[in-house]
N, C-alpha and C. Protein backbone atom coordinates (compact mmCIF):
# COMPACT_ATOMS: atom_id res chain seq x y z
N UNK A 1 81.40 115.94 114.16
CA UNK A 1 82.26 115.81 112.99
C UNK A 1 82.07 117.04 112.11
N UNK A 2 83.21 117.42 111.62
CA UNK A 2 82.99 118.69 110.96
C UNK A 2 82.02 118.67 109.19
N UNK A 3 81.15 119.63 109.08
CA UNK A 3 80.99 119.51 107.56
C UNK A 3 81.63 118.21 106.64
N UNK A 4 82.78 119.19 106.31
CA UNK A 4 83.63 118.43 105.22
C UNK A 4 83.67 117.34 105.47
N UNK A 5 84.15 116.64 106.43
CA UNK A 5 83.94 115.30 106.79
C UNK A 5 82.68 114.41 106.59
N UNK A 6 81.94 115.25 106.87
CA UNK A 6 80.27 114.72 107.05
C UNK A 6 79.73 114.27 105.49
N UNK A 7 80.41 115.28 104.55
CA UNK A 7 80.01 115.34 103.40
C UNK A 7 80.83 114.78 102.45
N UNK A 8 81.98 114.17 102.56
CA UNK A 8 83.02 113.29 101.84
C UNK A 8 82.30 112.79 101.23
N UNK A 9 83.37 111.88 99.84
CA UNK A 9 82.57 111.01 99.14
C UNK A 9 82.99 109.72 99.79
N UNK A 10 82.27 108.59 99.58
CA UNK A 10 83.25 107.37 100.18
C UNK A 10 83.62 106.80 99.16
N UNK A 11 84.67 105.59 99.60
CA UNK A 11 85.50 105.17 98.23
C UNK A 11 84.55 103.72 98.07
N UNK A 12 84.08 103.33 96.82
CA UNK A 12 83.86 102.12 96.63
C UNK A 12 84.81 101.30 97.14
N UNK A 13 84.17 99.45 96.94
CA UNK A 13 84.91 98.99 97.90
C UNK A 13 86.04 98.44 96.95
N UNK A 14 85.35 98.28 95.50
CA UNK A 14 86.03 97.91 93.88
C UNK A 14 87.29 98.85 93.72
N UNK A 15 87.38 100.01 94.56
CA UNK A 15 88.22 100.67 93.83
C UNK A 15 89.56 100.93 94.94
N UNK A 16 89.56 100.11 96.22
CA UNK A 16 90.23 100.13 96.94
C UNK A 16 91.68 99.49 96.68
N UNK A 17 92.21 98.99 95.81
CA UNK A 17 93.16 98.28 95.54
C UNK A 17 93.63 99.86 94.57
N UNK A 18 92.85 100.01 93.82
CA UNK A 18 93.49 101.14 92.92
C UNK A 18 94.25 102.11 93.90
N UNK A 19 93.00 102.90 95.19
CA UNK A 19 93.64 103.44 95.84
C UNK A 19 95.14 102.98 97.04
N UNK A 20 95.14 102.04 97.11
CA UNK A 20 96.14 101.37 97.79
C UNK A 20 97.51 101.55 97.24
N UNK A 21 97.61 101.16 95.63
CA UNK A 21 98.24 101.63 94.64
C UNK A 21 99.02 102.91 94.72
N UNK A 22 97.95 103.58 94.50
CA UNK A 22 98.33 105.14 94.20
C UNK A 22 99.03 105.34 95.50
N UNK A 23 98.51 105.34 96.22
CA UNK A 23 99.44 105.90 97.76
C UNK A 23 100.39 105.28 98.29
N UNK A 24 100.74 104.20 97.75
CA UNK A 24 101.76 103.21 98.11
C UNK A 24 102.71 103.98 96.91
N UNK A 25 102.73 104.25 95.75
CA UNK A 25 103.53 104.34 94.71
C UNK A 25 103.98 106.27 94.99
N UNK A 26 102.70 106.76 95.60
CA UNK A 26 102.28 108.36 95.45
C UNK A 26 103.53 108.76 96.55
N UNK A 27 104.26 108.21 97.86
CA UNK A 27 104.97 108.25 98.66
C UNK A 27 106.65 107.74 98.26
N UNK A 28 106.19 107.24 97.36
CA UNK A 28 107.85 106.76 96.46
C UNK A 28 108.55 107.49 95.30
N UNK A 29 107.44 108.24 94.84
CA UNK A 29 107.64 109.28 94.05
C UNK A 29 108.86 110.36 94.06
N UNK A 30 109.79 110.12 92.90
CA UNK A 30 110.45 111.17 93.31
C UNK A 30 110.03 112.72 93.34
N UNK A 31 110.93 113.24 93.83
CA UNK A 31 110.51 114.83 94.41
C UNK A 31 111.89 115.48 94.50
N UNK A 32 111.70 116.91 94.07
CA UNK A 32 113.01 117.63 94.02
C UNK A 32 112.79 119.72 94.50
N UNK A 33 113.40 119.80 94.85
CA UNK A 33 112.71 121.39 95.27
C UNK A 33 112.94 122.63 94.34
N UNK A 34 112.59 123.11 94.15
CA UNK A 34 112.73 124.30 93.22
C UNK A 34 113.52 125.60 93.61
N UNK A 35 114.31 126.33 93.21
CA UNK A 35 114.99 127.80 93.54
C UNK A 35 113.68 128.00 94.37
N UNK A 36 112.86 128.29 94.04
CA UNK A 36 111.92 128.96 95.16
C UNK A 36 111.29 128.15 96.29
N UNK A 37 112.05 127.27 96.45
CA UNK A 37 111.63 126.43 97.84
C UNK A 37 110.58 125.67 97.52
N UNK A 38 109.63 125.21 96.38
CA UNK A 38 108.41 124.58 96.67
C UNK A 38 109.15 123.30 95.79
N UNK A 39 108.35 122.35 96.21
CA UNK A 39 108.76 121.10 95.67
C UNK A 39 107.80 120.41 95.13
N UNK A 40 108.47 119.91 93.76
CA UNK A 40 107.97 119.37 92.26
C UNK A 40 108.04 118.09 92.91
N UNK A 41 106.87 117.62 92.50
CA UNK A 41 106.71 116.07 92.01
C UNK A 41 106.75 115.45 90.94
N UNK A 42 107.62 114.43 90.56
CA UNK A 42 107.61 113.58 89.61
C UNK A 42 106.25 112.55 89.28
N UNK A 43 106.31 112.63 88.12
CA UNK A 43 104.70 111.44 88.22
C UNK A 43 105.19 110.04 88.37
N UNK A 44 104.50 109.25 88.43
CA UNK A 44 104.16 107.84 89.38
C UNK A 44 105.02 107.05 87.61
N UNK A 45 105.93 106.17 87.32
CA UNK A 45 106.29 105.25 86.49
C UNK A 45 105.31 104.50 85.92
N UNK A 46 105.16 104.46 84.62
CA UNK A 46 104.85 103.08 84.10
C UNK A 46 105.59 101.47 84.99
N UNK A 47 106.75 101.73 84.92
CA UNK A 47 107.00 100.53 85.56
C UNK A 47 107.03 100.48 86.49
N UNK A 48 106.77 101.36 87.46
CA UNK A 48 106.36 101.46 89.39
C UNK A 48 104.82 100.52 89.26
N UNK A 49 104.18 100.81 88.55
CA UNK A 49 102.81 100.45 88.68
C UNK A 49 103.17 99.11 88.24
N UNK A 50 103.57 98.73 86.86
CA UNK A 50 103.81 97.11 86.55
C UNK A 50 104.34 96.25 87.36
N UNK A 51 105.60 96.87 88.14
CA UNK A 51 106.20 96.11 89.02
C UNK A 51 105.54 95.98 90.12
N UNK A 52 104.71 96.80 90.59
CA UNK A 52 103.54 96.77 91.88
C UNK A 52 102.89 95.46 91.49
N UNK A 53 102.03 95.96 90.52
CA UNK A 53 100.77 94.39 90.15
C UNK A 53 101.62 93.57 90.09
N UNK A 54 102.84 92.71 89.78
CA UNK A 54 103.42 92.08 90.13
C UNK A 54 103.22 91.27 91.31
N UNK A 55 103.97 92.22 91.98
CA UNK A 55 104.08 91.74 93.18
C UNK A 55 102.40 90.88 94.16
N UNK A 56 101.55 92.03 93.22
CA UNK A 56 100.17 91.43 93.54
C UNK A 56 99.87 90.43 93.09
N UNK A 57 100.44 89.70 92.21
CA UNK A 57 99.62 88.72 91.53
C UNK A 57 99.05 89.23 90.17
N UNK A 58 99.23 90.38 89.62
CA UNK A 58 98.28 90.75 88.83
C UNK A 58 99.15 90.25 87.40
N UNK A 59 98.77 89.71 86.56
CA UNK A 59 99.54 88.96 85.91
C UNK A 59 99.51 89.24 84.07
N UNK A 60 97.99 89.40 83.81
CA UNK A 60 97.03 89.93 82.46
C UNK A 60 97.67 91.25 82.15
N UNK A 61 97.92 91.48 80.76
CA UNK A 61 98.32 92.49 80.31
C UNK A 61 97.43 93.46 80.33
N UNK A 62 96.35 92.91 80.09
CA UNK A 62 94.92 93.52 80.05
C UNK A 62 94.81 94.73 81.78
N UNK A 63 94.84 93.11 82.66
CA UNK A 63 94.30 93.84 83.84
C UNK A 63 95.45 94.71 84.15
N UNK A 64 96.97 94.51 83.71
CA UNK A 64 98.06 95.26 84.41
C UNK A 64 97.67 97.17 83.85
N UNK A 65 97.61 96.84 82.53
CA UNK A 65 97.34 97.92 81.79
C UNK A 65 96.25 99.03 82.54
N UNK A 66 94.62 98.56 82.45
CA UNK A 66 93.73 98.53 83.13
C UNK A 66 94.71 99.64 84.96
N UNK A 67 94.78 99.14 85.55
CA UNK A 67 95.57 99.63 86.69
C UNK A 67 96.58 100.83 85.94
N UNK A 68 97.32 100.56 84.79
CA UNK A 68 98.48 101.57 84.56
C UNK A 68 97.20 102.86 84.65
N UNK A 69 96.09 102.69 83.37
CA UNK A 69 95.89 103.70 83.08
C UNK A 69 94.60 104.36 83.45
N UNK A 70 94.43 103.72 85.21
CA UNK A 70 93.44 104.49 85.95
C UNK A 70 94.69 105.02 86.95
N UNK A 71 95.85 104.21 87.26
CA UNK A 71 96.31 104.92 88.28
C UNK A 71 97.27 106.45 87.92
N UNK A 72 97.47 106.40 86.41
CA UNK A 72 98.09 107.29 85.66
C UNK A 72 97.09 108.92 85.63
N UNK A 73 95.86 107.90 85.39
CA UNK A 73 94.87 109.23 85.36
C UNK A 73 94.72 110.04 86.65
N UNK A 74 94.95 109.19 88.40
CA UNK A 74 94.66 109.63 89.14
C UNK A 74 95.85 110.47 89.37
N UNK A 75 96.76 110.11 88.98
CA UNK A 75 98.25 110.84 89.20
C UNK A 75 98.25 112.11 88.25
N UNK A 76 97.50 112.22 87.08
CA UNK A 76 98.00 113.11 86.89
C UNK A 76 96.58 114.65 87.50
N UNK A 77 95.89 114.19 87.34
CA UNK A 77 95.05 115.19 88.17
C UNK A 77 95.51 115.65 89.44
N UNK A 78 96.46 114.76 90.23
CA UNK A 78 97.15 114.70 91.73
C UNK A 78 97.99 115.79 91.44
N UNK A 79 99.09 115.47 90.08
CA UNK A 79 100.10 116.44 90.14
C UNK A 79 99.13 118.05 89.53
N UNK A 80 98.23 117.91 88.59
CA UNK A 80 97.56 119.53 88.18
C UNK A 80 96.91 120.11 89.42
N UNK A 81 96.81 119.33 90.38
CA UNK A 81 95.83 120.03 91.92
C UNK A 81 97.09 120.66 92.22
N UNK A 82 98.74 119.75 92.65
CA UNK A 82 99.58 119.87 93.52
C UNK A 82 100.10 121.56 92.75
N UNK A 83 100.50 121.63 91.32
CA UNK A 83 100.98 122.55 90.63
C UNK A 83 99.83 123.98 91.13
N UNK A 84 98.65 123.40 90.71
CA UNK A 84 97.93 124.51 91.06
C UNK A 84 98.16 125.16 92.39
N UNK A 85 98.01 124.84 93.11
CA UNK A 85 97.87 124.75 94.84
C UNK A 85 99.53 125.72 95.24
N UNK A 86 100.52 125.23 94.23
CA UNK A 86 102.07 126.33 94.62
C UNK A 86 101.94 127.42 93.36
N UNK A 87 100.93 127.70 92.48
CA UNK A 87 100.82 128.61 92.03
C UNK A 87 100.15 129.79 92.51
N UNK A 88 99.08 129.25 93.52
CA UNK A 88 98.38 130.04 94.48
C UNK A 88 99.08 130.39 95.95
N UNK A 89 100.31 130.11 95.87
CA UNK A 89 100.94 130.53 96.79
C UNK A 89 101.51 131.88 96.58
């Protein structure tokens, strides 16, 4: 197995629903391309995420919230990597 692999972090097991989230919502995301060919991502909805826990059962304003504004945080670090990453192009 290579390094990087070897040396990953692993995901708690608490935080697996968050990640489930994000990548379920992170693939629905709109997206649009730029004059210069690279393509912008839109960030993840407030109401993509509400209507998700929904569907989960997640019902508490508390806990819905809770989910908005860890999965908001992971999104937006997602989009400052993604921006970075076509600036270094």
């Amino acid at each position: 197995m290579p390094p990087a692999l070897q040396s990953r972090p692993s995901l708690d097991e608490s935080n697996y629903l968050y990640y489930e989230i994000f990548t379920t919502l992170s693939e629905a995301r709109g997206k649009f391309s730029l004059p210069t060919g690279q393509v912008h991502l839109n960030p993840i909805q407030f109401s993509e995420v509400i209507l998700y826990c929904s569907e989960l059962g997640i019902i508490t304003e508390d806990d819905r919230f809770t989910y908005w504004r860890v999965i908001h945080a992971v999104d937006m670090a997602y989009l400052d990597d993604h921006t970075t990453r076509l600036k270094a192009k």
